[in-house]
N, C-alpha and C. Protein backbone atom coordinates (compact mmCIF):
# COMPACT_ATOMS: atom_id res chain seq x y z
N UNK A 1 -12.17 16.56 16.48
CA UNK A 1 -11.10 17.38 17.03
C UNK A 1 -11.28 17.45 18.54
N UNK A 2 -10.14 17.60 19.28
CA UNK A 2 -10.33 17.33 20.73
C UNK A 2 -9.45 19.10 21.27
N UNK A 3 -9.74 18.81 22.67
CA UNK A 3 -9.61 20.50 22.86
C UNK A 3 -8.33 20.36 23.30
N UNK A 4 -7.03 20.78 23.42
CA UNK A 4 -6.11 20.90 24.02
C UNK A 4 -5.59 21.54 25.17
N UNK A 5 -5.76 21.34 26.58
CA UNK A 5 -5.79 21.69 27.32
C UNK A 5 -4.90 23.01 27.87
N UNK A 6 -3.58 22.61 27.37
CA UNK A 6 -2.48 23.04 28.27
C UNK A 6 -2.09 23.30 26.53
N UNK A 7 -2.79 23.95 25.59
CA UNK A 7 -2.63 24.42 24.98
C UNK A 7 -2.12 26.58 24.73
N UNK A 8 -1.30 26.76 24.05
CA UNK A 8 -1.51 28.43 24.29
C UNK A 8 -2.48 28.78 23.26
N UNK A 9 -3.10 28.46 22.67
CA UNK A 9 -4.56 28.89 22.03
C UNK A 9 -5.63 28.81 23.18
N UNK A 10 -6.47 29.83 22.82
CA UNK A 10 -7.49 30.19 23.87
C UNK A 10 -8.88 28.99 23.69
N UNK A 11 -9.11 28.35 24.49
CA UNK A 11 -10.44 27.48 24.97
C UNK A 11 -11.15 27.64 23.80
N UNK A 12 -11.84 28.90 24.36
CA UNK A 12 -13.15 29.17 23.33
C UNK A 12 -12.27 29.13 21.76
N UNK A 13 -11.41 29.66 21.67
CA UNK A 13 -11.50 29.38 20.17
C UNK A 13 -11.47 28.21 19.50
N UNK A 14 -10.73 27.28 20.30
CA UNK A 14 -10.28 25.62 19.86
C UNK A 14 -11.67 25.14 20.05
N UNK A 15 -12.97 25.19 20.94
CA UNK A 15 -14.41 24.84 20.46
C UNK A 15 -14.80 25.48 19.46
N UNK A 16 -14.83 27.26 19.39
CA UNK A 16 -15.08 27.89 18.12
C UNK A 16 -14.81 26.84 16.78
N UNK A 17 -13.22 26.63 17.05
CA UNK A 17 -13.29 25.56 15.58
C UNK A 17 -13.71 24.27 15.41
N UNK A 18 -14.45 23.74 16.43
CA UNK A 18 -14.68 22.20 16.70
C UNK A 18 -15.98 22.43 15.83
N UNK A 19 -16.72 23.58 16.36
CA UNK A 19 -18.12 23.58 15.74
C UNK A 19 -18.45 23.97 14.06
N UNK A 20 -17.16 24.92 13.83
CA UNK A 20 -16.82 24.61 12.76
C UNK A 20 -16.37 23.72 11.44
N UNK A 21 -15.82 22.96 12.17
CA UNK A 21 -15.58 21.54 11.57
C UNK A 21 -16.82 20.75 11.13
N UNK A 22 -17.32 20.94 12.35
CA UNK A 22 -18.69 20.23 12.44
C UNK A 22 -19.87 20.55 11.96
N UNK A 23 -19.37 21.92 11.22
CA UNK A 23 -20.23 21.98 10.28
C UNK A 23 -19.84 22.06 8.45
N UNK A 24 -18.72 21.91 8.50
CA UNK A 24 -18.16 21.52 7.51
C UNK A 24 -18.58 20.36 7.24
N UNK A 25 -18.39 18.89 8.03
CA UNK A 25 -18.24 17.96 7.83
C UNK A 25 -19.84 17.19 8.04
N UNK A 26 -20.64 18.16 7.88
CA UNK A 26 -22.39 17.83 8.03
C UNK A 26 -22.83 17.35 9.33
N UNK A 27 -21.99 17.21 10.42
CA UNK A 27 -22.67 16.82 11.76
C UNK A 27 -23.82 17.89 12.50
N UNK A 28 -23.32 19.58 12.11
CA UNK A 28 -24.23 20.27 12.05
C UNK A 28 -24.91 20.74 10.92
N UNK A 29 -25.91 20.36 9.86
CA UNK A 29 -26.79 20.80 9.03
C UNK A 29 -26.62 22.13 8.84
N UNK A 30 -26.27 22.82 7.62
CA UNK A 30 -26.53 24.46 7.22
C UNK A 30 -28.41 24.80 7.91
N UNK A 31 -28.68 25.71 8.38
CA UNK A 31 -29.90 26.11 8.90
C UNK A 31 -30.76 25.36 10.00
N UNK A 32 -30.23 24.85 10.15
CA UNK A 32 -30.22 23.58 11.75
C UNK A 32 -29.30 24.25 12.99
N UNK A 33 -29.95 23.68 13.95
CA UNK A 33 -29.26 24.27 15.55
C UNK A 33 -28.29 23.58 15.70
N UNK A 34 -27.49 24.40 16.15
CA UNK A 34 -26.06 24.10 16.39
C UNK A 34 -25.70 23.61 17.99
N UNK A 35 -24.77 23.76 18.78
CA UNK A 35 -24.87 23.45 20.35
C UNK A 35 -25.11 25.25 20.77
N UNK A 36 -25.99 24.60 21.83
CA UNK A 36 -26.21 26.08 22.55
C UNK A 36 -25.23 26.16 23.52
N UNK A 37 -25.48 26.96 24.47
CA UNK A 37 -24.39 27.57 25.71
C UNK A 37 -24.20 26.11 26.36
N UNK A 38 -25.51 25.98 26.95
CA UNK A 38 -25.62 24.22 28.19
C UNK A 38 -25.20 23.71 27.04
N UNK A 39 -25.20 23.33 26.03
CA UNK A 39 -24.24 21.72 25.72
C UNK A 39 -22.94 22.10 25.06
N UNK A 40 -22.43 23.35 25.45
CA UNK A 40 -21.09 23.33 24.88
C UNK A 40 -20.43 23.71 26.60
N UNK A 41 -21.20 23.73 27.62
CA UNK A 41 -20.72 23.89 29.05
C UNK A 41 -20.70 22.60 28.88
N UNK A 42 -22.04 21.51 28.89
CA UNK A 42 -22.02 19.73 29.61
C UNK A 42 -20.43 19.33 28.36
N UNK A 43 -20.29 19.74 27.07
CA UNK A 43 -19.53 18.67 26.55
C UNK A 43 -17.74 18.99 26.55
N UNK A 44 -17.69 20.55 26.61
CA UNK A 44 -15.99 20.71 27.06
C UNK A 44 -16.20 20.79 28.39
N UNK A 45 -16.96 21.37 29.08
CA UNK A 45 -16.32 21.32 30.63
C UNK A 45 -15.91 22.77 30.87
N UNK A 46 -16.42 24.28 30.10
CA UNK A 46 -16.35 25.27 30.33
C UNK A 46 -17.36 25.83 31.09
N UNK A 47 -16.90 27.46 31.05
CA UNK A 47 -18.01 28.54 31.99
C UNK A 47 -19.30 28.62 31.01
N UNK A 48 -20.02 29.01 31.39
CA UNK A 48 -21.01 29.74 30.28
C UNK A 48 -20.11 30.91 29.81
N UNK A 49 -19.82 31.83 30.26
CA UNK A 49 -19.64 32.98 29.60
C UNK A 49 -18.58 32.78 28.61
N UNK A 50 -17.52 31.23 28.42
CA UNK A 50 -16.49 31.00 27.60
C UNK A 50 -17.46 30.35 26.46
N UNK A 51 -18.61 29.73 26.85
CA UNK A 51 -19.57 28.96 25.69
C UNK A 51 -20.04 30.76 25.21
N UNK A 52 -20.45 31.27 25.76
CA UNK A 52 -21.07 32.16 25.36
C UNK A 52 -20.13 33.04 24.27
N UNK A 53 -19.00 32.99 24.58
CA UNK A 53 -18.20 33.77 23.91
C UNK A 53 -17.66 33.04 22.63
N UNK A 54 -18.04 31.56 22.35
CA UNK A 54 -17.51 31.06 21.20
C UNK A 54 -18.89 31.03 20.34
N UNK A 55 -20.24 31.56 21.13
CA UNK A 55 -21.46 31.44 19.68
C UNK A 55 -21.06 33.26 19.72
N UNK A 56 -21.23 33.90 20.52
CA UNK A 56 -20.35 35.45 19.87
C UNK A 56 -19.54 35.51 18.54
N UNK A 57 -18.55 34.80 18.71
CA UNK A 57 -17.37 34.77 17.69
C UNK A 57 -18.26 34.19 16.76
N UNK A 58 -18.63 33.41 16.53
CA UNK A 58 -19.23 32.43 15.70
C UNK A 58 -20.41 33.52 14.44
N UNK A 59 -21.19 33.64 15.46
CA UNK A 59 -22.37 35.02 15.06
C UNK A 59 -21.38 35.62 14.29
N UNK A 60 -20.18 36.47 15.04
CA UNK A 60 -19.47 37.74 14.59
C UNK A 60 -19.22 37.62 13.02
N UNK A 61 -18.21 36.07 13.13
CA UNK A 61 -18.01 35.81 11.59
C UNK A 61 -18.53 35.36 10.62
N UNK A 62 -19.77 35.42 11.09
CA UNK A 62 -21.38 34.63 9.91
C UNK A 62 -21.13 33.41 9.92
N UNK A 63 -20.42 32.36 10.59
CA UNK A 63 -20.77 30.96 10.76
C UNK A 63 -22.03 30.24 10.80
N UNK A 64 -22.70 30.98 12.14
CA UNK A 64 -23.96 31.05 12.95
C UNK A 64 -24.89 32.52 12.91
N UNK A 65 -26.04 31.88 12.87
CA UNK A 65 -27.20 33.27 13.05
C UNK A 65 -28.03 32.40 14.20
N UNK A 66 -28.17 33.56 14.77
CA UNK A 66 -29.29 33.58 16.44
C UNK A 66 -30.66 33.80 15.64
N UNK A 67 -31.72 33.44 15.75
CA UNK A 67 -33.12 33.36 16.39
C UNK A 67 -33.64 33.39 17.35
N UNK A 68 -33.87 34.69 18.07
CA UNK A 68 -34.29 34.89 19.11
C UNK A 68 -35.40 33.57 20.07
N UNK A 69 -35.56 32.95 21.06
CA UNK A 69 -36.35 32.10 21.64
C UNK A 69 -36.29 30.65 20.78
N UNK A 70 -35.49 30.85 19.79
CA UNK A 70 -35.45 29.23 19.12
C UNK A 70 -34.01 28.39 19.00
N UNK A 71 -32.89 29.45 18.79
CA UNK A 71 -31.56 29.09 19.15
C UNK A 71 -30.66 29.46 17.88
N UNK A 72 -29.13 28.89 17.86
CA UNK A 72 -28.62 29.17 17.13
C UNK A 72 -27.84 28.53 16.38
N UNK A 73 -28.28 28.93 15.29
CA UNK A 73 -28.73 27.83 13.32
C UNK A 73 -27.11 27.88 12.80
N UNK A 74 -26.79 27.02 11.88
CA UNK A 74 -25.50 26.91 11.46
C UNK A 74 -25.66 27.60 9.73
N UNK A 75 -24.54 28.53 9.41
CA UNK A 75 -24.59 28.70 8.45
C UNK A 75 -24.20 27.87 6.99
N UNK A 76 -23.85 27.82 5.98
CA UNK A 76 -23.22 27.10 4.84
C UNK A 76 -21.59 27.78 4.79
N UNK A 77 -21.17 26.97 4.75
CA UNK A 77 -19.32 27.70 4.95
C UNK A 77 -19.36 28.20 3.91
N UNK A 78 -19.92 28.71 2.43
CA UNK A 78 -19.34 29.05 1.33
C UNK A 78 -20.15 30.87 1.77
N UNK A 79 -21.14 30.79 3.57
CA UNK A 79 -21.69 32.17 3.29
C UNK A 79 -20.80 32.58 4.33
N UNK A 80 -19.68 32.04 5.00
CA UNK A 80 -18.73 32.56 6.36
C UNK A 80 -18.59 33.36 5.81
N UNK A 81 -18.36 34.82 6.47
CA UNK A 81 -18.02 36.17 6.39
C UNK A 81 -16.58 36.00 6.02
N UNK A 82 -15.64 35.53 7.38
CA UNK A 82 -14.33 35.90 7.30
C UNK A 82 -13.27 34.72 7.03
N UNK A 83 -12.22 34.55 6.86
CA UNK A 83 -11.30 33.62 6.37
C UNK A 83 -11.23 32.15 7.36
N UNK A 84 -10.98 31.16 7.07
CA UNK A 84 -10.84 29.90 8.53
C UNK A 84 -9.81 30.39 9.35
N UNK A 85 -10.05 29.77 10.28
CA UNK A 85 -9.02 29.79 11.21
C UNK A 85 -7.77 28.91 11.06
């Protein structure tokens, strides 16, 4: 999935769902690290605080769980909290 620029959906969410996909589709492993802040800044071309705000969302809806000093792990889509996007 590619990001749409000049899209009216918001940035972070259209990565929010990239990483999602991507873990649907096994590129990210259930309990394996997912992209942190720096490689979701180096690979869309955002702020930190917009990377930062799509592992937020991510966390929020049980996609992803943080580990403090080790990073942040991808969940199994059948344990997502809330509905897809």
């Amino acid at each position: 999935m590619t990001i749409a620029w000049r899209s009216n959906q918001a940035k972070w969410l259209q990565i929010a769902n990239v990483i999602k996909d991507r873990i649907r589709n096994g590129t990210y492993r259930v309990d394996e690290p997912v992209a942190s802040e720096h490689m979701i800044v180096q690979e869309f071309g955002v702020s930190r605080p917009t990377a930062r705000k799509v592992l937020v969302r991510l966390r929020e809806e049980g996609v992803v769980y943080a580990v403090r000093g080790l990073g942040t792990f991808a969940r199994s889509p059948e344990n997502w909290e809330t509905a897809d996007s």
